[in-house]
N, C-alpha and C. Protein backbone atom coordinates (compact mmCIF):
# COMPACT_ATOMS: atom_id res chain seq x y z
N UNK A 1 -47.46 -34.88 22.19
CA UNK A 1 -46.12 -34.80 22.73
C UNK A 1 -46.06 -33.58 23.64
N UNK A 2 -45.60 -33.88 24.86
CA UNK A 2 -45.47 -32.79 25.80
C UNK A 2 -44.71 -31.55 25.30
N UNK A 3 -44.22 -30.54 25.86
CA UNK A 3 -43.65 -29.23 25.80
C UNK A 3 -41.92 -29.63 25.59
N UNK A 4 -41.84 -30.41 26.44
CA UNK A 4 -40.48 -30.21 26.85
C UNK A 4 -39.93 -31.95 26.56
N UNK A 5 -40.78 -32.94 25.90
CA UNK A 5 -40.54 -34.18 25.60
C UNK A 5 -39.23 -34.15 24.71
N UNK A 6 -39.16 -33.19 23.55
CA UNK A 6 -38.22 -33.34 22.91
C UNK A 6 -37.31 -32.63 23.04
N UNK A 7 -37.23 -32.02 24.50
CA UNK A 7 -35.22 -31.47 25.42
C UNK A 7 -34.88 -33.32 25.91
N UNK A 8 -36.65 -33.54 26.52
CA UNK A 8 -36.09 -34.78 27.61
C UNK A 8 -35.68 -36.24 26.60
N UNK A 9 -35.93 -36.40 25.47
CA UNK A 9 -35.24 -37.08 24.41
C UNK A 9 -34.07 -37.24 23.64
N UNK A 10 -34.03 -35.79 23.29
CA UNK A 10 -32.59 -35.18 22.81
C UNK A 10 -31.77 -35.21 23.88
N UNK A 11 -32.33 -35.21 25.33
CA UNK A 11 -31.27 -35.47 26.33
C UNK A 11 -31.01 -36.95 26.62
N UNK A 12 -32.02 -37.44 26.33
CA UNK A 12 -31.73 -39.09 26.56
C UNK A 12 -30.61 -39.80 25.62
N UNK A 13 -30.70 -39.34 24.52
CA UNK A 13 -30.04 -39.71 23.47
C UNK A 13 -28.35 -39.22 23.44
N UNK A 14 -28.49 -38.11 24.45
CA UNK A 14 -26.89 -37.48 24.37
C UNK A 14 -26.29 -38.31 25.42
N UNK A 15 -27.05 -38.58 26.35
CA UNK A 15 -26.43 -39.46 27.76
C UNK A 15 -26.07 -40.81 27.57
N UNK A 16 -27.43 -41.19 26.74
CA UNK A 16 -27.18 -42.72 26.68
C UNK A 16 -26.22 -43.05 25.56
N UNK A 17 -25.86 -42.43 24.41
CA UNK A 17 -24.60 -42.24 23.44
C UNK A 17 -23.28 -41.74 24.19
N UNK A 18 -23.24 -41.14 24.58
CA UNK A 18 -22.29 -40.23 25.19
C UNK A 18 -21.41 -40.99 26.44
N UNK A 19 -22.22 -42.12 27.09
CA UNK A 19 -21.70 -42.94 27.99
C UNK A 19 -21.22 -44.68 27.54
N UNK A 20 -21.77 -44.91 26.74
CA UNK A 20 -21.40 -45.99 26.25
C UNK A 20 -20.30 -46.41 25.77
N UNK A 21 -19.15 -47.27 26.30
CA UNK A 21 -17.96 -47.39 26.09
C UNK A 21 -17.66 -47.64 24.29
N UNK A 22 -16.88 -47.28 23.86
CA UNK A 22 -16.07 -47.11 22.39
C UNK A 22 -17.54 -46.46 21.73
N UNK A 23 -18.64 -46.41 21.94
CA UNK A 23 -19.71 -45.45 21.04
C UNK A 23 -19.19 -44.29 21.19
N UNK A 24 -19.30 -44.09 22.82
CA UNK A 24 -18.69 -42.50 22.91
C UNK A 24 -17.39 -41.99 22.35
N UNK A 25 -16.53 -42.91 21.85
CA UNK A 25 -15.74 -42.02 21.57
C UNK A 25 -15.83 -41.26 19.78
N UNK A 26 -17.59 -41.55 19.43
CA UNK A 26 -17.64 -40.39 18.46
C UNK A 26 -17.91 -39.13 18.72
N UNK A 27 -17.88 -38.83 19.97
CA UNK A 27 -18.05 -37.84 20.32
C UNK A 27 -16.78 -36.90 20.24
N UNK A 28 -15.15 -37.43 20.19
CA UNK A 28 -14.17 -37.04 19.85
C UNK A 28 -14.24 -35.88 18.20
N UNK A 29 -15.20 -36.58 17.80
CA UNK A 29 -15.42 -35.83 16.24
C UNK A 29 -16.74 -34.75 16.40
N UNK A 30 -16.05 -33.38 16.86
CA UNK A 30 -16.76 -32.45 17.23
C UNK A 30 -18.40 -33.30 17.99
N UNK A 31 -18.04 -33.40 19.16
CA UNK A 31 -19.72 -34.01 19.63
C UNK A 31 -20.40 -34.78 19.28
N UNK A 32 -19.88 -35.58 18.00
CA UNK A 32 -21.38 -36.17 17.14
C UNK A 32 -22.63 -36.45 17.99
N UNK A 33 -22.49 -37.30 18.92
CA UNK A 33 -23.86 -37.74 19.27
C UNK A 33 -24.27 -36.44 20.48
N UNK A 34 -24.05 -35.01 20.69
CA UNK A 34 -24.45 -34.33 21.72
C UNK A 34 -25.05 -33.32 20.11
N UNK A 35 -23.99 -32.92 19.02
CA UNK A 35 -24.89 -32.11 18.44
C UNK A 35 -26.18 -33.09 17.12
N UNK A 36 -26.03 -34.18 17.20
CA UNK A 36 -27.36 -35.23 16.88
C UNK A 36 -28.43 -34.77 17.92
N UNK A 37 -28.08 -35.08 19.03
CA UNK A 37 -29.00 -34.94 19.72
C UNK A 37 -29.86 -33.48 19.61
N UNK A 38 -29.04 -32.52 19.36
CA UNK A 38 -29.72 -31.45 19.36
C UNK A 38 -30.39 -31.11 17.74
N UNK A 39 -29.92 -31.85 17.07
CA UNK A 39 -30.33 -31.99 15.70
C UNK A 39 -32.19 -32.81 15.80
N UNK A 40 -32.22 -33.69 16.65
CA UNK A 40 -33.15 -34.53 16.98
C UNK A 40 -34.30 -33.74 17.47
N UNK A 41 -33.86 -32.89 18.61
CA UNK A 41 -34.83 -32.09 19.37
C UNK A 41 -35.50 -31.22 18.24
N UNK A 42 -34.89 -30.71 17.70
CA UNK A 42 -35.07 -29.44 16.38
C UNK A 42 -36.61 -30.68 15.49
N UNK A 43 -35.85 -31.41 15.26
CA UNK A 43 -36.77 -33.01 13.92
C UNK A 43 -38.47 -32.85 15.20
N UNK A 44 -37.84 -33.45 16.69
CA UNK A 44 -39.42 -33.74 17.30
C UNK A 44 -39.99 -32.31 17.50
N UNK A 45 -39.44 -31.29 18.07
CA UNK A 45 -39.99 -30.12 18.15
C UNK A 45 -40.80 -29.44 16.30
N UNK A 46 -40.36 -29.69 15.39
CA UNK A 46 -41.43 -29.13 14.29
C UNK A 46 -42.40 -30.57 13.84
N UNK A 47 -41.90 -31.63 14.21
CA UNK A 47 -43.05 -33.05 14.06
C UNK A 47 -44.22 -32.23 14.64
N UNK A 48 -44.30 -31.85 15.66
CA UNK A 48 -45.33 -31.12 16.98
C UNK A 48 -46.34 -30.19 15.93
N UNK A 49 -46.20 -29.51 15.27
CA UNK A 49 -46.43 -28.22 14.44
C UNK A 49 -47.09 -28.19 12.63
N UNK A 50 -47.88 -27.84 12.62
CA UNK A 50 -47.54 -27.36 11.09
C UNK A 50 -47.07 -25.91 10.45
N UNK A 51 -46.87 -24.81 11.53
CA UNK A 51 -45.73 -24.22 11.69
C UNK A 51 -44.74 -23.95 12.00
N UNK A 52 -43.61 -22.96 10.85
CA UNK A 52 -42.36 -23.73 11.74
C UNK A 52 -42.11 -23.00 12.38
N UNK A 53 -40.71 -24.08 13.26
CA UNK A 53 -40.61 -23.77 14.77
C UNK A 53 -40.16 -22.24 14.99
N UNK A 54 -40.51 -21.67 16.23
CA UNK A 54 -39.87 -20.59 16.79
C UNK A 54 -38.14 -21.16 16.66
N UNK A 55 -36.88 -20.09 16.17
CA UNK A 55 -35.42 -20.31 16.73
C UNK A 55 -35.28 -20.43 18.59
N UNK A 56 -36.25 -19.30 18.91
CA UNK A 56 -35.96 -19.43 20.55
C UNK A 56 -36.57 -20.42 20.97
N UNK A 57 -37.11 -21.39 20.30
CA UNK A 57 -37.46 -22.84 21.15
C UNK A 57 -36.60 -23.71 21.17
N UNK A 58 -36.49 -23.66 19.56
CA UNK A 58 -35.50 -24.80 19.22
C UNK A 58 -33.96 -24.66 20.00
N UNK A 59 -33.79 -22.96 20.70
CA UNK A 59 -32.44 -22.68 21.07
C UNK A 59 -32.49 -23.48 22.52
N UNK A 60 -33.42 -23.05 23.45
CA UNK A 60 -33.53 -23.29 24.76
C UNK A 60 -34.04 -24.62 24.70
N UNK A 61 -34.77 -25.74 23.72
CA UNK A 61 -34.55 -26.93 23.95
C UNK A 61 -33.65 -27.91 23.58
N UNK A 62 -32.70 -26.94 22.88
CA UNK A 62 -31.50 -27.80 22.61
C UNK A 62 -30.18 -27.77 23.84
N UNK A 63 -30.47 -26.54 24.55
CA UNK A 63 -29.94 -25.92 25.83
C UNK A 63 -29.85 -26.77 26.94
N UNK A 64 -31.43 -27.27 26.71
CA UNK A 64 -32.10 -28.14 28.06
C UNK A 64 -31.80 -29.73 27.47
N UNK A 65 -31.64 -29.94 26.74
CA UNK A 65 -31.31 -31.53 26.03
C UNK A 65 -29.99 -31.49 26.54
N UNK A 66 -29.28 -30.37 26.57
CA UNK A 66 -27.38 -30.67 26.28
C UNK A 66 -27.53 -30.87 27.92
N UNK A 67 -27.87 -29.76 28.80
CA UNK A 67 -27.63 -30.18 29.98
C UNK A 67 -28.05 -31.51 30.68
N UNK A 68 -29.35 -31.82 30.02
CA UNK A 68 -29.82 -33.19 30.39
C UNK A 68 -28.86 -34.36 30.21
N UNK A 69 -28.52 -33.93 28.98
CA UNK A 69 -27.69 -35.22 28.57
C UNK A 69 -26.38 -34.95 28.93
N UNK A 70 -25.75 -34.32 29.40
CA UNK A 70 -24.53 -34.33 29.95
C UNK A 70 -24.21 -34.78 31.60
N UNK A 71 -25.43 -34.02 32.32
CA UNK A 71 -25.55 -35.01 33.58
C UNK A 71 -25.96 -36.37 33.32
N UNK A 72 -26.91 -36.83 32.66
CA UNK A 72 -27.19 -38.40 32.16
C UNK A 72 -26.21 -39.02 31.74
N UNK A 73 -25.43 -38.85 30.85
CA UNK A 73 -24.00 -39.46 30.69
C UNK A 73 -23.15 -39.91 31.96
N UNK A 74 -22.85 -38.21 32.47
CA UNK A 74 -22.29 -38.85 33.99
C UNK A 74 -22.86 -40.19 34.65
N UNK A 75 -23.88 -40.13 34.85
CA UNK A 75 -24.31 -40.96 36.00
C UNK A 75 -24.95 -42.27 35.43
N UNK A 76 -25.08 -42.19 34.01
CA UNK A 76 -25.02 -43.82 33.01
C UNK A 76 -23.58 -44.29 33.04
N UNK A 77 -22.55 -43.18 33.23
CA UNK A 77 -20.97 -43.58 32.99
C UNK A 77 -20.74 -44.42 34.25
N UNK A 78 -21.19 -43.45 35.50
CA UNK A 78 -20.95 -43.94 36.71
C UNK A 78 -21.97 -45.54 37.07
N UNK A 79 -22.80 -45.77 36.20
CA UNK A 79 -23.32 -46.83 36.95
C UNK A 79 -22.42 -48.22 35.58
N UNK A 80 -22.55 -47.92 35.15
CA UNK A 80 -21.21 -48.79 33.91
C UNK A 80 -19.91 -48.96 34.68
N UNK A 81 -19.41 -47.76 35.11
CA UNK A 81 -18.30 -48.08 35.61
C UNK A 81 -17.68 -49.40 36.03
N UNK A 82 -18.73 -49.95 37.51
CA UNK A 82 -18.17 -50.88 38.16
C UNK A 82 -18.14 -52.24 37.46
N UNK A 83 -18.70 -52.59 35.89
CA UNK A 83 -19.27 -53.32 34.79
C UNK A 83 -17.70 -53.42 33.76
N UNK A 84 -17.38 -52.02 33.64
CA UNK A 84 -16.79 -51.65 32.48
C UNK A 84 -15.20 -50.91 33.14
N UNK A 85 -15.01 -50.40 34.25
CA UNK A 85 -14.16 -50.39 34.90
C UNK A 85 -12.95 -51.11 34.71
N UNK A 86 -12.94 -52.00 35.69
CA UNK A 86 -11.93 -53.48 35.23
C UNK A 86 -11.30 -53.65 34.54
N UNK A 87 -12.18 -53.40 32.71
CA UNK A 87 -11.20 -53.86 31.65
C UNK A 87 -10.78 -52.28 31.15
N UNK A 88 -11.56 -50.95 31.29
CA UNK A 88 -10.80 -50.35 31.13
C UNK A 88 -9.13 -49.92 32.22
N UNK A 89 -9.29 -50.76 33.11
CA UNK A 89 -7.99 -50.27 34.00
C UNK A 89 -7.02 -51.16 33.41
N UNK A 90 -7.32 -52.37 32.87
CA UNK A 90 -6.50 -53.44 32.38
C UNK A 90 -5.62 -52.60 31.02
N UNK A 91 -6.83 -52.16 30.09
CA UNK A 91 -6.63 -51.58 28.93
C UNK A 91 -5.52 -50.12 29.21
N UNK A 92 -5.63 -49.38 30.09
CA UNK A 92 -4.59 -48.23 30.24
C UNK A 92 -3.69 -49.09 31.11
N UNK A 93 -3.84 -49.82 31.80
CA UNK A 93 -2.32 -50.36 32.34
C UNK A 93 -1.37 -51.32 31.10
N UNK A 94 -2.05 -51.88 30.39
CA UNK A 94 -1.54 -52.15 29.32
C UNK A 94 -0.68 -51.68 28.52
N UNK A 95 -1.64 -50.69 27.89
CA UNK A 95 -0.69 -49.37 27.40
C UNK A 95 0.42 -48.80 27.84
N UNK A 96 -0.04 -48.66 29.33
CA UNK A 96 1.66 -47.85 30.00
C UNK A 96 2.62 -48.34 30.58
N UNK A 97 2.57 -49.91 30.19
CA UNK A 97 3.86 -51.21 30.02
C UNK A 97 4.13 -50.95 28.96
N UNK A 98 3.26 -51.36 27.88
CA UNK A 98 3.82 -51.20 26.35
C UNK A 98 4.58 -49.52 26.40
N UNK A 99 4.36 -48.71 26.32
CA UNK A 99 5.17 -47.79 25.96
C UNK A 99 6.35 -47.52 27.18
N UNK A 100 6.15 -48.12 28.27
CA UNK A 100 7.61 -47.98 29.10
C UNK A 100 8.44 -48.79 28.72
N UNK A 101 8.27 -49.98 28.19
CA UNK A 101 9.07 -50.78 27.06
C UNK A 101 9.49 -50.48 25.85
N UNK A 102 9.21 -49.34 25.39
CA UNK A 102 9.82 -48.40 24.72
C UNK A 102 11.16 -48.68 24.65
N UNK A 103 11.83 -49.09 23.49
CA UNK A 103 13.24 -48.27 23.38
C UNK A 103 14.22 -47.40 23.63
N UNK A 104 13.82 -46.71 23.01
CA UNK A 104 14.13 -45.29 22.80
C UNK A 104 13.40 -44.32 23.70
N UNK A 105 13.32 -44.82 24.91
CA UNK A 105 12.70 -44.31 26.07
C UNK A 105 13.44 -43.62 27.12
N UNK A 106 13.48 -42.17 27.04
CA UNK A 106 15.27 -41.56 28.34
C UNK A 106 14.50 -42.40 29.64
N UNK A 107 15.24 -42.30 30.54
CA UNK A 107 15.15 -42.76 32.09
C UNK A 107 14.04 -42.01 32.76
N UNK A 108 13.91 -40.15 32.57
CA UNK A 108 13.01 -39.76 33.10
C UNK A 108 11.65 -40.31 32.87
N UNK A 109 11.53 -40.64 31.73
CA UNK A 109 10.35 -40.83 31.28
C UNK A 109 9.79 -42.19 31.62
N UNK A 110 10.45 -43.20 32.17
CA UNK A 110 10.50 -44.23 32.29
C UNK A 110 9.91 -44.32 33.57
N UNK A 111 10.69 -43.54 34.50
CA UNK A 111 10.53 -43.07 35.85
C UNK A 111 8.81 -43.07 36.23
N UNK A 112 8.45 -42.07 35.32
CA UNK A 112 7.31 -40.86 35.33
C UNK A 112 5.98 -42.37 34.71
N UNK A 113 6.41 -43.24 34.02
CA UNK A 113 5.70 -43.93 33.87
C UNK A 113 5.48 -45.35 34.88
N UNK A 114 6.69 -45.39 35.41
CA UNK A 114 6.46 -46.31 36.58
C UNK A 114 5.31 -46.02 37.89
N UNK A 115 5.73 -44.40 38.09
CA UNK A 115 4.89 -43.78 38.51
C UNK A 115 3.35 -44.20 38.28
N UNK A 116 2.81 -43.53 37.37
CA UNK A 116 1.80 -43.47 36.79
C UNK A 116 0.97 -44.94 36.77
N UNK A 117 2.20 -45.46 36.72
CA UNK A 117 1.80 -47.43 36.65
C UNK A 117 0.77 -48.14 37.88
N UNK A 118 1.73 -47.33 38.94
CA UNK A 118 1.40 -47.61 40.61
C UNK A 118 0.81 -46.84 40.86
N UNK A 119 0.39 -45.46 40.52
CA UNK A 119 -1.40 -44.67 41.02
C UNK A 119 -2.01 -45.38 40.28
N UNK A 120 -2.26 -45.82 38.60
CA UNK A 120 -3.17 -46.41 38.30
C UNK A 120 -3.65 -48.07 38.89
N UNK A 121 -2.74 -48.63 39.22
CA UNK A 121 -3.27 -49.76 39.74
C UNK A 121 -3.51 -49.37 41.37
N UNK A 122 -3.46 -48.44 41.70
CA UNK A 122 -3.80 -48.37 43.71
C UNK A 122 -5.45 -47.57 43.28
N UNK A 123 -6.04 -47.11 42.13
CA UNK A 123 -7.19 -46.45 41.99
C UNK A 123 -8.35 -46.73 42.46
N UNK A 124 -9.16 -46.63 43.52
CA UNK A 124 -10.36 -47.15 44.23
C UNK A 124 -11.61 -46.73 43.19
N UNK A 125 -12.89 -47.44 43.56
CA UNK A 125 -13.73 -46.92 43.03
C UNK A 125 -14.39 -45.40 43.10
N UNK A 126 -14.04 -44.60 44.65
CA UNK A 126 -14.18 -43.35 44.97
C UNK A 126 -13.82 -42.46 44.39
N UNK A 127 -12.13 -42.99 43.74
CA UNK A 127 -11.79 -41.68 43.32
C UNK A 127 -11.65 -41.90 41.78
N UNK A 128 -12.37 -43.25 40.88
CA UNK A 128 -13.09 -43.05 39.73
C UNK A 128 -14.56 -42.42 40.02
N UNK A 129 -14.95 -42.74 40.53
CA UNK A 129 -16.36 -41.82 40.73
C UNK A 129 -16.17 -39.85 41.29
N UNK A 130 -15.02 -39.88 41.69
CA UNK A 130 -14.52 -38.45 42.19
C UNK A 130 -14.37 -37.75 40.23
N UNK A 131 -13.80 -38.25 39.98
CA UNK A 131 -13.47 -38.29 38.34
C UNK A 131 -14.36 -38.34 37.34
N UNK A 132 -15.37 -39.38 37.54
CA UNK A 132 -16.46 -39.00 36.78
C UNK A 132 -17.22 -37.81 36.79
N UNK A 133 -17.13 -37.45 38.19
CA UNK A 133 -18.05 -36.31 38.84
C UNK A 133 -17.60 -34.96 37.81
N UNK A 134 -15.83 -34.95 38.32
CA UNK A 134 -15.34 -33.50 37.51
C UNK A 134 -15.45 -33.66 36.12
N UNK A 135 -15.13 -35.22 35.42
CA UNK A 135 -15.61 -34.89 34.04
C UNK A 135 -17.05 -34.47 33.22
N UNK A 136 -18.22 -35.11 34.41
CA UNK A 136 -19.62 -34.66 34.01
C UNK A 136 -19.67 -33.04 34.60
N UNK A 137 -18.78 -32.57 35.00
CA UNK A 137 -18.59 -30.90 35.57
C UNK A 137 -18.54 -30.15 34.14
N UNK A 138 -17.62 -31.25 33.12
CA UNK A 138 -16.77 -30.39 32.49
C UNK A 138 -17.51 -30.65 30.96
N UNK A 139 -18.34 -31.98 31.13
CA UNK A 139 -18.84 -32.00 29.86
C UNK A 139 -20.17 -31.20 29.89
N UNK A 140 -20.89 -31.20 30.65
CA UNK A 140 -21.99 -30.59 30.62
C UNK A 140 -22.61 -29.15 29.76
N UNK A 141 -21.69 -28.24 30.53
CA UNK A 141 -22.02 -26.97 29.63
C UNK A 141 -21.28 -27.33 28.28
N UNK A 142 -20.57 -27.76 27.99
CA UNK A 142 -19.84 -28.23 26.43
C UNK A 142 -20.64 -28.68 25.68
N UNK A 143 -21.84 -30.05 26.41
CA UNK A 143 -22.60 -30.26 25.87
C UNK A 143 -24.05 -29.20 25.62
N UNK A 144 -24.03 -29.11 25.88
CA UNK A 144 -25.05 -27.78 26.31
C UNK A 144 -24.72 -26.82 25.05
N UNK A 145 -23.93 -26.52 25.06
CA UNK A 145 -23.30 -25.59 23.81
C UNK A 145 -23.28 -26.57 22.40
N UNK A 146 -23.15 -27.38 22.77
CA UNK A 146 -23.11 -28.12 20.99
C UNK A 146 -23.95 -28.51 20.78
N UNK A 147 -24.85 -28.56 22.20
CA UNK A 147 -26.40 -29.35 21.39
C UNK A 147 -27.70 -28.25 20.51
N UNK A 148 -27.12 -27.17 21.21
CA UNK A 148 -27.82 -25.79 20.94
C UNK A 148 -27.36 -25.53 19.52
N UNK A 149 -26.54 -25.58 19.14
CA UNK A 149 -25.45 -25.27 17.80
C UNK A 149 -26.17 -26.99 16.82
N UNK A 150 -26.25 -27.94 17.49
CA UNK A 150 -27.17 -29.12 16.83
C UNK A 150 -28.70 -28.55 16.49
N UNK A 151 -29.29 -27.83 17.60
CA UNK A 151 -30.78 -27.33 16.84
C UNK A 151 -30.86 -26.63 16.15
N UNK A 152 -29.75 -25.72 16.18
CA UNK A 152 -29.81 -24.54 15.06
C UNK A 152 -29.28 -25.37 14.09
N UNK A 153 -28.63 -26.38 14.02
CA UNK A 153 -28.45 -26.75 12.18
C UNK A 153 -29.82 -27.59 12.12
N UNK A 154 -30.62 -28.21 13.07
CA UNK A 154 -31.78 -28.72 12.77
C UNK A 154 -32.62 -27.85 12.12
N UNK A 155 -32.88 -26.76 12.28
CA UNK A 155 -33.55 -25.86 11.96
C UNK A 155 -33.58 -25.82 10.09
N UNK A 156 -32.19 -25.53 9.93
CA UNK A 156 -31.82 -25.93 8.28
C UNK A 156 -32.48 -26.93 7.79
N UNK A 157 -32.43 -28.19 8.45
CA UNK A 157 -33.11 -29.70 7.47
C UNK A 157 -34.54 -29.71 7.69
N UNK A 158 -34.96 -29.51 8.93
CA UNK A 158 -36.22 -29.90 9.37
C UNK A 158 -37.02 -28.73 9.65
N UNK A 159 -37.02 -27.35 9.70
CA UNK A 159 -38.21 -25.96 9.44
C UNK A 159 -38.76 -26.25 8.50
N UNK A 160 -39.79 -26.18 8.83
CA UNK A 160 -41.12 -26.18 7.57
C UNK A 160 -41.09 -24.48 6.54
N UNK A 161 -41.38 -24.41 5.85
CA UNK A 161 -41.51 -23.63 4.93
C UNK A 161 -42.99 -22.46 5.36
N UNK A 162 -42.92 -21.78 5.10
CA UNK A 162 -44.45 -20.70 5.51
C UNK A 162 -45.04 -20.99 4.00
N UNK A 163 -46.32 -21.20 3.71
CA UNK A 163 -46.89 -21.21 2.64
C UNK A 163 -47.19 -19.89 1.80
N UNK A 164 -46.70 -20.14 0.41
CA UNK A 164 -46.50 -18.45 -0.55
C UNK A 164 -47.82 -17.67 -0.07
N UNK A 165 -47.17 -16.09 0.26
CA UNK A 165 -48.20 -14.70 0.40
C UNK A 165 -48.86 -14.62 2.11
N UNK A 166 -47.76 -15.69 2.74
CA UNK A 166 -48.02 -15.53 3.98
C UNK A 166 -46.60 -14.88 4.61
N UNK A 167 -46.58 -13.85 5.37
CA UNK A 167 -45.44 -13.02 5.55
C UNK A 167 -45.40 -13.55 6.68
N UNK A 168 -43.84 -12.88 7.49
CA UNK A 168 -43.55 -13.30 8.89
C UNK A 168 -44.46 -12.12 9.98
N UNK A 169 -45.25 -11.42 9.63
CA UNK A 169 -45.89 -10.58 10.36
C UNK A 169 -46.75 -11.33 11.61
N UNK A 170 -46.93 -10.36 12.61
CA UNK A 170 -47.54 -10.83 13.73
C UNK A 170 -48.42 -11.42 14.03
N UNK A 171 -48.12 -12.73 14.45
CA UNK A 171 -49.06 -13.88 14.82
C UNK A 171 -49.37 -14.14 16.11
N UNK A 172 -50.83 -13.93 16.14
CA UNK A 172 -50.92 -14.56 17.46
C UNK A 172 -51.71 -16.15 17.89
C-alpha cells in the first residue's frame, strides 16, 4: 500500500458518502461519514505496520483525506446534480406550497414565501453549480477538521500495542 493510499481512500469514502443524496444527510449527525472516514485512514494506515502508527501521520492523513473528500463530494454533488436536481427542486418547491398554505400564516410571511417560490423555480443550472461551488468552499476545511478528529479516535481502536519491556525511546 502506497504512502498516501490511505488519505486517498479515506478521501474517497468522505466524497463518495458525503454526496450521495439522503446518505449524506448522516452527515447532519456530527460528520458521520467525514469522521468514519478519518477513522478508516487511522484502520489502513496501522494495517501497513507492525508498529504502531506515528499520531503525526495519522494527523496529516486524516487532514489530507478530509480535504480530499470534501472537494470530491463537491464535484460527485455537481455531476449528480443534473440526475438528482429535478426532483430535488420539485421536493423544496413542494414544501414551500405546503407551508404557505399554512393557516396560521401572517401575510408577511406568505409574501416572503411567494417570493422564495419564484427564485426557486427561475434557478438555472449555473447558479446551482455557483452554489455547489460555495458549499464545497465551506465544507471542505470542516471536513478536514473532523476527519483529523476521526484519526485521532482511530488511533484509540486500531494502535497496536508496543510489546512488554519495549519503551517509547528512540527509534530509528
Amino acid at each position: 500500500m502506497g504512502r498516501y493510499q490511505p488519505a486517498l481512500l479515506g478521501g474517497l469514502f468522505i466524497g463518495v458518502l458525503s454526496s450521495l443524496p439522503f446518505v449524506s444527510l448522516a452527515n447532519v449527525c456530527c460528520c458521520l461519514w467525514v469522521v468514519a472516514g478519518g477513522v478508516l485512514v487511522t484502520y489502513l494506515l496501522q494495517q501497513n505496520t507492525a508498529e504502531p502508527v506515528q499520531t503525526t501521520d495519522v494527523v496529516l492523513q486524516g487532514l489530507a483525506a478530509g480535504v480530499l473528500g470534501g472537494v470530491l463530494g463537491g464535484v460527485f454533488g455537481l455531476l449528480l446534480a443534473p440526475l438528482i436536481g429535478p426532483y430535488q427542486q420539485e421536493l423544496i418547491l413542494g414544501l414551500l406550497r405546503r407551508l404557505q398554505e399554512l393557516p396560521d400564516m401572517p401575510p408577511e410571511l406568505k409574501t416572503q414565501f411567494d417570493q422564495a417560490l419564484a427564485q426557486q423555480a427561475q434557478l438555472t443550472f449555473g447558479q446551482m453549480a455557483v452554489g455547489m461551488a460555495v458549499q464545497t468552499a465551506m465544507f471542505t476545511p470542516i471536513a478536514a477538521v473532523f476527519s483529523m478528529l476521526g484519526s485521532l479516535l482511530g488511533l484509540a481502536f486500531f494502535r497496536k500495542k508496543l510489546p512488554q519491556g519495549q519503551g517509547t525511546g528512540n527509534r530509528e
